[in-house]
C-alpha atoms as a PDB file:
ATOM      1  CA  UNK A   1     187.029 141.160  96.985  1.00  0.00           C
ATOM      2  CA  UNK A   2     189.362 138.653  94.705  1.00  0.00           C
ATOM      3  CA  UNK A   3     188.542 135.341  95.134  1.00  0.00           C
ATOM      4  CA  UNK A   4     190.618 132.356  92.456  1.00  0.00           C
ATOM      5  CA  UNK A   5     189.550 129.086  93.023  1.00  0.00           C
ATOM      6  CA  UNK A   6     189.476 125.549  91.310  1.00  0.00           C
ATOM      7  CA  UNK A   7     186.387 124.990  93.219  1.00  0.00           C
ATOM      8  CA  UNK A   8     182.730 124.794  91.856  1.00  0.00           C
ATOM      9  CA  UNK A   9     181.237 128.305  92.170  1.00  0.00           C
ATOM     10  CA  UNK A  10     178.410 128.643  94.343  1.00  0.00           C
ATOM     11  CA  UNK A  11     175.985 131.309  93.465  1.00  0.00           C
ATOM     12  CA  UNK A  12     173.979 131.093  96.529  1.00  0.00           C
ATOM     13  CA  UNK A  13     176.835 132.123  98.679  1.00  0.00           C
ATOM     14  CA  UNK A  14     178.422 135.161  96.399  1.00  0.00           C
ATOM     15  CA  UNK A  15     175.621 137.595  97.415  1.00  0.00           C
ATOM     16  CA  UNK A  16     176.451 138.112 100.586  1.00  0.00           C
ATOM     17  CA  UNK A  17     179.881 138.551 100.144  1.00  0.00           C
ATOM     18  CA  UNK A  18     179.636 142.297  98.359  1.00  0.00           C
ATOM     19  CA  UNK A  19     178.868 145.171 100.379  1.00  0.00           C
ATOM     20  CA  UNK A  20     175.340 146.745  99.292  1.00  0.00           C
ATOM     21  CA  UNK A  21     174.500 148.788 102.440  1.00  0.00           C
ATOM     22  CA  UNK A  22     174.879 152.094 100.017  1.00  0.00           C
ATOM     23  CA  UNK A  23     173.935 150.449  96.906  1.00  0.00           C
ATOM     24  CA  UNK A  24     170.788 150.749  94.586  1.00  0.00           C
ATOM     25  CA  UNK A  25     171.633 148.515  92.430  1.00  0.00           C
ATOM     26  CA  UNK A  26     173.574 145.328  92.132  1.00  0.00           C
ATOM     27  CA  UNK A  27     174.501 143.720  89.363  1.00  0.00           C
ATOM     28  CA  UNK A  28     176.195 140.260  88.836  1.00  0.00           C
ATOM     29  CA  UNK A  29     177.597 138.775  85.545  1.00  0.00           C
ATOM     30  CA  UNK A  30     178.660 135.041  85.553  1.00  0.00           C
ATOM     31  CA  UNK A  31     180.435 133.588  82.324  1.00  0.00           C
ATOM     32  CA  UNK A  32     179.632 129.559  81.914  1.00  0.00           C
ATOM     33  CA  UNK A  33     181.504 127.496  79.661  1.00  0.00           C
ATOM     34  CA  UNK A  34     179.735 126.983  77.077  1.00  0.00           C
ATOM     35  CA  UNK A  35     179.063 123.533  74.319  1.00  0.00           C
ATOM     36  CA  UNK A  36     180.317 125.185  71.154  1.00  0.00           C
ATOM     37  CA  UNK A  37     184.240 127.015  70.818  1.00  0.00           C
ATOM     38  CA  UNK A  38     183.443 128.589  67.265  1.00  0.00           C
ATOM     39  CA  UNK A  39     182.582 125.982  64.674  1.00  0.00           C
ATOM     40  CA  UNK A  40     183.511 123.172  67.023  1.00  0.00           C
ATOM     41  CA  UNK A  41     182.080 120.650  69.775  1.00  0.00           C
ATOM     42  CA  UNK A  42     184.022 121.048  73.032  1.00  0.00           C
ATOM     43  CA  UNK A  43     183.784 119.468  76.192  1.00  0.00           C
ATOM     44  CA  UNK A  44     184.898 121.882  78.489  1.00  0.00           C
ATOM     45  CA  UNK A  45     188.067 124.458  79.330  1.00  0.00           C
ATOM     46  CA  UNK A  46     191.244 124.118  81.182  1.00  0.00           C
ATOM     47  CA  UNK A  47     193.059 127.520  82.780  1.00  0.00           C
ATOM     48  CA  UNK A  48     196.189 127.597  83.928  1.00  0.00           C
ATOM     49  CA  UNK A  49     197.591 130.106  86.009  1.00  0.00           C
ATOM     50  CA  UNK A  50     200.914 131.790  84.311  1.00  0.00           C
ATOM     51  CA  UNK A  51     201.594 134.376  87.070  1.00  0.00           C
ATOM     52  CA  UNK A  52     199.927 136.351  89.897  1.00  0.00           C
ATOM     53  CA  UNK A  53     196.243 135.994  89.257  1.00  0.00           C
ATOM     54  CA  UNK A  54     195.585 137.905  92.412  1.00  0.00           C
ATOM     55  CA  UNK A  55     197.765 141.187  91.898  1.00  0.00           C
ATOM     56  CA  UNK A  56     195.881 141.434  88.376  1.00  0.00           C
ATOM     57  CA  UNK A  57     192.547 140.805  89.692  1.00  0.00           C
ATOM     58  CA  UNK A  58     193.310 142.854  92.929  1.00  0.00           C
ATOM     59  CA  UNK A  59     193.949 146.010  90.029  1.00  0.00           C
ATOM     60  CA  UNK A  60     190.907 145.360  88.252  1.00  0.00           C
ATOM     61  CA  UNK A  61     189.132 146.019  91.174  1.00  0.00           C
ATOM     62  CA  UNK A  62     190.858 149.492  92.042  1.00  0.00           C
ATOM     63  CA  UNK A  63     190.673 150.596  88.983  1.00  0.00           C
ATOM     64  CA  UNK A  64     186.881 149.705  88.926  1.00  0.00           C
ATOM     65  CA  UNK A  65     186.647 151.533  91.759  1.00  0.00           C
ATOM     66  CA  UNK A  66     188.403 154.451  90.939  1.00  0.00           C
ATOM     67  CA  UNK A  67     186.527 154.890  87.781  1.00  0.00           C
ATOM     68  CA  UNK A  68     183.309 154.271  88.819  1.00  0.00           C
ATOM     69  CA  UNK A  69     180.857 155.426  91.502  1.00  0.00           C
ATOM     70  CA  UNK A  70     180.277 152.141  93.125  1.00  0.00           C
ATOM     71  CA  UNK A  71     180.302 150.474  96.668  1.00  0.00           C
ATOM     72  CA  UNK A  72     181.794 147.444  96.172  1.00  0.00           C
ATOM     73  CA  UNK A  73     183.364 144.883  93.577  1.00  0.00           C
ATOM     74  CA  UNK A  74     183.321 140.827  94.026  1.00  0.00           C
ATOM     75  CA  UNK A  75     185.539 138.952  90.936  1.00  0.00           C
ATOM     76  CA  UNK A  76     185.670 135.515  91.148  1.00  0.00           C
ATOM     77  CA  UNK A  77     187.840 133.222  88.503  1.00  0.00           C
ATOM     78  CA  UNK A  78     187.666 129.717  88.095  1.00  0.00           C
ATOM     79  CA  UNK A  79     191.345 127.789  87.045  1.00  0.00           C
ATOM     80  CA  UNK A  80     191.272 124.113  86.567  1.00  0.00           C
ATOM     81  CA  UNK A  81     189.354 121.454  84.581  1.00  0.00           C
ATOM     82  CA  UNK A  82     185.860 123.116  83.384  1.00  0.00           C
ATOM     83  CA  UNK A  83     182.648 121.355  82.383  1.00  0.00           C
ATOM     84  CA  UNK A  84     179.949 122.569  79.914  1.00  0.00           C
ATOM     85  CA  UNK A  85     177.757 124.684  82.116  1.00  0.00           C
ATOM     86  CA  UNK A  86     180.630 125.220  84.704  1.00  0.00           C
ATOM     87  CA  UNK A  87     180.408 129.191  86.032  1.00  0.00           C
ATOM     88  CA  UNK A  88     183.894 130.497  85.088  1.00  0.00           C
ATOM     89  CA  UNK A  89     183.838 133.776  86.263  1.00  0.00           C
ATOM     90  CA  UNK A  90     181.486 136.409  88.019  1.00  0.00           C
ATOM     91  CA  UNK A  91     182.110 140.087  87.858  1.00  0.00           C
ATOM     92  CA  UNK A  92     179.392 141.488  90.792  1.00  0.00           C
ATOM     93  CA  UNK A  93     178.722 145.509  91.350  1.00  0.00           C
ATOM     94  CA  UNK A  94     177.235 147.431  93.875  1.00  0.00           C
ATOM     95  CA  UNK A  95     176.805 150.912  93.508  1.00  0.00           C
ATOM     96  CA  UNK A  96     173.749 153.519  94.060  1.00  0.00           C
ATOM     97  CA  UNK A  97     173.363 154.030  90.323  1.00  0.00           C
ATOM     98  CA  UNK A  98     172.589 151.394  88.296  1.00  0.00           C
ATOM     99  CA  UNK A  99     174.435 153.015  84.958  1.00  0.00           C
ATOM    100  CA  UNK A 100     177.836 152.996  86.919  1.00  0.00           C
ATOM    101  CA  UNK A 101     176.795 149.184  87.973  1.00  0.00           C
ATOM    102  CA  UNK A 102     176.533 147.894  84.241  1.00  0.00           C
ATOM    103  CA  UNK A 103     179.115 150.212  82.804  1.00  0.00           C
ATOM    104  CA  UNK A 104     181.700 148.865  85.551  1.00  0.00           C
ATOM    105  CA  UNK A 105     180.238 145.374  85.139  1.00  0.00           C
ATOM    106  CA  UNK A 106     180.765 145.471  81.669  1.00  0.00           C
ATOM    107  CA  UNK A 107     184.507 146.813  82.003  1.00  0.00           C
ATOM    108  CA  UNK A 108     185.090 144.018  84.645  1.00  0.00           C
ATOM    109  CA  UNK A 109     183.940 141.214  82.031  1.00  0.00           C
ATOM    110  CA  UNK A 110     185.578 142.583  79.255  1.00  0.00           C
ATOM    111  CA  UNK A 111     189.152 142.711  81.069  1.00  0.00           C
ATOM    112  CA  UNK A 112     188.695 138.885  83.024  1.00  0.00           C
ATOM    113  CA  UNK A 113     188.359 137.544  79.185  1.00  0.00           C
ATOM    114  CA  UNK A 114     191.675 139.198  78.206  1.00  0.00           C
ATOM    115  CA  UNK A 115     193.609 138.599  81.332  1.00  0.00           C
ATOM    116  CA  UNK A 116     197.682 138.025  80.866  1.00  0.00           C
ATOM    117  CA  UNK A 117     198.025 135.690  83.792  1.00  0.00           C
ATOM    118  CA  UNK A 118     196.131 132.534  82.992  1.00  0.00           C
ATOM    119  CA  UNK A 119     196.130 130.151  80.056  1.00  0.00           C
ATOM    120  CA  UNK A 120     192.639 129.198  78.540  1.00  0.00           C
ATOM    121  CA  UNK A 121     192.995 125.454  76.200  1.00  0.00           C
ATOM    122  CA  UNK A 122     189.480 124.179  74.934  1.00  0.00           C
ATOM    123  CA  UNK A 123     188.810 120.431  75.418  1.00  0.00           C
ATOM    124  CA  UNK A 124     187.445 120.028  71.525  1.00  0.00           C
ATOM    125  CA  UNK A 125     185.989 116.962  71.475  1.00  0.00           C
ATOM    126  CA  UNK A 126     185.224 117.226  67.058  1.00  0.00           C
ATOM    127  CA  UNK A 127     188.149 118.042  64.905  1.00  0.00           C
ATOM    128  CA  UNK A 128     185.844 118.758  62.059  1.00  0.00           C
ATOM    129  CA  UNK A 129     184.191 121.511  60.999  1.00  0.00           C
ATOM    130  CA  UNK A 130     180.406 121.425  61.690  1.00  0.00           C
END
């Protein structure tokens, strides 16, 4: 499941969206904006979209699939105005073996932080070097 939103993320409601009725392990992986962007005070992130977030995400997820012995994939990407401590992302994994579960987590992550159809701009707040 793809889900792109410029609503707040609500954990509580994400588990029972992934199909687990096969799974022995599930594994979920939420990125949160975070106070520092290198050597520098920031006060958030904007993304932009700059094409179809959907098709790209919606690709992820076969080819997570395909790779990988799991059950069922849940990505979930923030755009908009982002807050310190804001969930950006979640990459979520159910599959009967945990090793396929982190390895296709880990894949997931790695290819939402590099993805061609959105624009990340940090909100620095300090100029200067720290």
């Amino acid at each position: 499941m793809i889900i792109v939103t410029a609503e707040t993320v609500d954990p509580s409601t994400l588990y029972e969206k992934l199909e687990k009725s096969e799974a022995g392990s599930v594994l979920f992986h939420y990125a949160v904006v975070k106070r520092r962007a290198g050597d520098r005070s920031s006060d958030g992130i904007v993304f932009e979209r700059t094409g179809d977030m959907e098709a790209e995400l919606s690709a992820l997820e076969s080819g997570m699939k395909s790779r990988w012995n799991i059950e069922d994939v849940l990505l979930v990407r923030r755009i908009g105005v982002l807050n310190v401590g804001d969930i950006i992302s979640l990459v979520a994994v159910s599959s009967p073996a945990s090793r396929d579960a982190f390895e296709a987590c880990r894949y997931g992550l790695e290819q939402l932080k590099s993805m061609k159809t959105l624009k990340k701009t940090e909100r620095i707040t300090n100029r200067e070097t720290l």
